[in-house]
Protein backbone atom coordinates (compact mmCIF):
# COMPACT_ATOMS: atom_id res chain seq x y z
CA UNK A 1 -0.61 24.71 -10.62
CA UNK A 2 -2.01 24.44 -13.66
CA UNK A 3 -4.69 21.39 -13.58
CA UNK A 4 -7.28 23.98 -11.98
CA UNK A 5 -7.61 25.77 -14.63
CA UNK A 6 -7.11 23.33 -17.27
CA UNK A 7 -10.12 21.66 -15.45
CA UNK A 8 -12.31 24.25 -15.09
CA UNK A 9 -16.14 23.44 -15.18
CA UNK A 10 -15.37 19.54 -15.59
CA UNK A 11 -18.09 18.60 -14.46
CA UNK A 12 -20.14 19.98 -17.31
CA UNK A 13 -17.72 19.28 -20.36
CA UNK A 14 -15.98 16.34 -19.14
CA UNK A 15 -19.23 13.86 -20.21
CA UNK A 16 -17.96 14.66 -23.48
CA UNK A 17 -14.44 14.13 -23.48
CA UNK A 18 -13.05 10.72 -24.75
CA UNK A 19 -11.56 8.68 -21.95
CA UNK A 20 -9.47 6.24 -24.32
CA UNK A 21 -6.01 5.77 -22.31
CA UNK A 22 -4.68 4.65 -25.31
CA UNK A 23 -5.02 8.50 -26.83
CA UNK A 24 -4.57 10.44 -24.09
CA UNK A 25 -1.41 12.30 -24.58
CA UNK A 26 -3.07 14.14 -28.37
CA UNK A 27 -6.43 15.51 -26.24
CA UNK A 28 -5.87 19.22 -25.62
CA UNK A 29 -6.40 19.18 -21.79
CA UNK A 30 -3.23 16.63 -21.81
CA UNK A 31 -1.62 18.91 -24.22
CA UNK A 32 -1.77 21.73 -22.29
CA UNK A 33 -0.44 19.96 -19.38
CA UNK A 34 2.14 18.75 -21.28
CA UNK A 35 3.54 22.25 -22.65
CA UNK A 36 3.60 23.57 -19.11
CA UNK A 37 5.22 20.66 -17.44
CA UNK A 38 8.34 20.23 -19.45
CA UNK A 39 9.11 23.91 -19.59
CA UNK A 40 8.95 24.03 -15.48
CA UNK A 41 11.52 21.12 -15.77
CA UNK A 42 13.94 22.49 -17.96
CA UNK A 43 13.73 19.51 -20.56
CA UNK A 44 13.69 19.13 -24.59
CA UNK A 45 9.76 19.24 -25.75
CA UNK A 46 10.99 15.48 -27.30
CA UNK A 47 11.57 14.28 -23.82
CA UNK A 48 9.15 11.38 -22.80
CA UNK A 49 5.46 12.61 -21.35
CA UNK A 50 5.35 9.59 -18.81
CA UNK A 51 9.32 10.71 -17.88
CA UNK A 52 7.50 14.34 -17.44
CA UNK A 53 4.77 13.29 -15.08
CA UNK A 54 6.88 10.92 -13.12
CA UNK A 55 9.06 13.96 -12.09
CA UNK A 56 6.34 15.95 -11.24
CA UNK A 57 4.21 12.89 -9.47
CA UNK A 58 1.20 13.73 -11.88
CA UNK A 59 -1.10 11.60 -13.57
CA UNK A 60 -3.17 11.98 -16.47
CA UNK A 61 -5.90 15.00 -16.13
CA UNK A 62 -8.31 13.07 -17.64
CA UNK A 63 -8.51 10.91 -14.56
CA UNK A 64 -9.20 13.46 -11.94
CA UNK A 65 -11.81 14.66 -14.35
CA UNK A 66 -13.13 11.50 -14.09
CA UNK A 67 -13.18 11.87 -9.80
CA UNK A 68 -14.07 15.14 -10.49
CA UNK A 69 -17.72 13.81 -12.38
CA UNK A 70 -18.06 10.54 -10.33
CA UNK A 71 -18.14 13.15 -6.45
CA UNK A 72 -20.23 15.53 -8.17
CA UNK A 73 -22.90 12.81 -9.38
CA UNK A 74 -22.56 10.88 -5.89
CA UNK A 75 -23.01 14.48 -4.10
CA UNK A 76 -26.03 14.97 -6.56
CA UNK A 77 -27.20 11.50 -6.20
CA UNK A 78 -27.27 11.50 -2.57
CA UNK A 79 -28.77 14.98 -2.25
CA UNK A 80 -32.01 13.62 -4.45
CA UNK A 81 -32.38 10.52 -1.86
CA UNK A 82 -32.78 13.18 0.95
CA UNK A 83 -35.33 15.36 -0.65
CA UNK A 84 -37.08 12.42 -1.64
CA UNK A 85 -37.33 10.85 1.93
């Protein structure tokens, strides 16, 4: 419900964004995520972020960011082959 606008324009300011796995629950999109996921389960904000998205069969934002760039550079890609041929 909320990843659409959390990932609003990706495809522009997602380049920029630090895809370290390792940090991914302190970036702001994940943070975000994060504060409206545990309310909509009823749990303690201490309660475990992987525990949160399990319930709620999420992954990590950043990673459909990542789709989000990779289609959108493929699309882009393939659309400059045509014009070129």
């Amino acid at each position: 419900m909320v990843s659409p606008i959390l990932s609003y324009n990706s495809k522009v300011w997602g380049l920029f964004i630090k895809s370290d796995f390792k940090y991914r629950d302190t970036s702001p999109i994940e943070k975000g995520h994060l504060q409206f996921c545990k309310p909509y389960l009823q749990v303690n904000n201490k309660a475990p972020n992987i525990a949160c998205r399990a319930e709620t069969g999420r992954y990590p934002l950043i990673l459909d960011i990542n789709n989000i760039i990779q289609r959108h550079y493929q699309v882009k890609y393939q659309f400059d082959l045509a014009i070129d041929l």
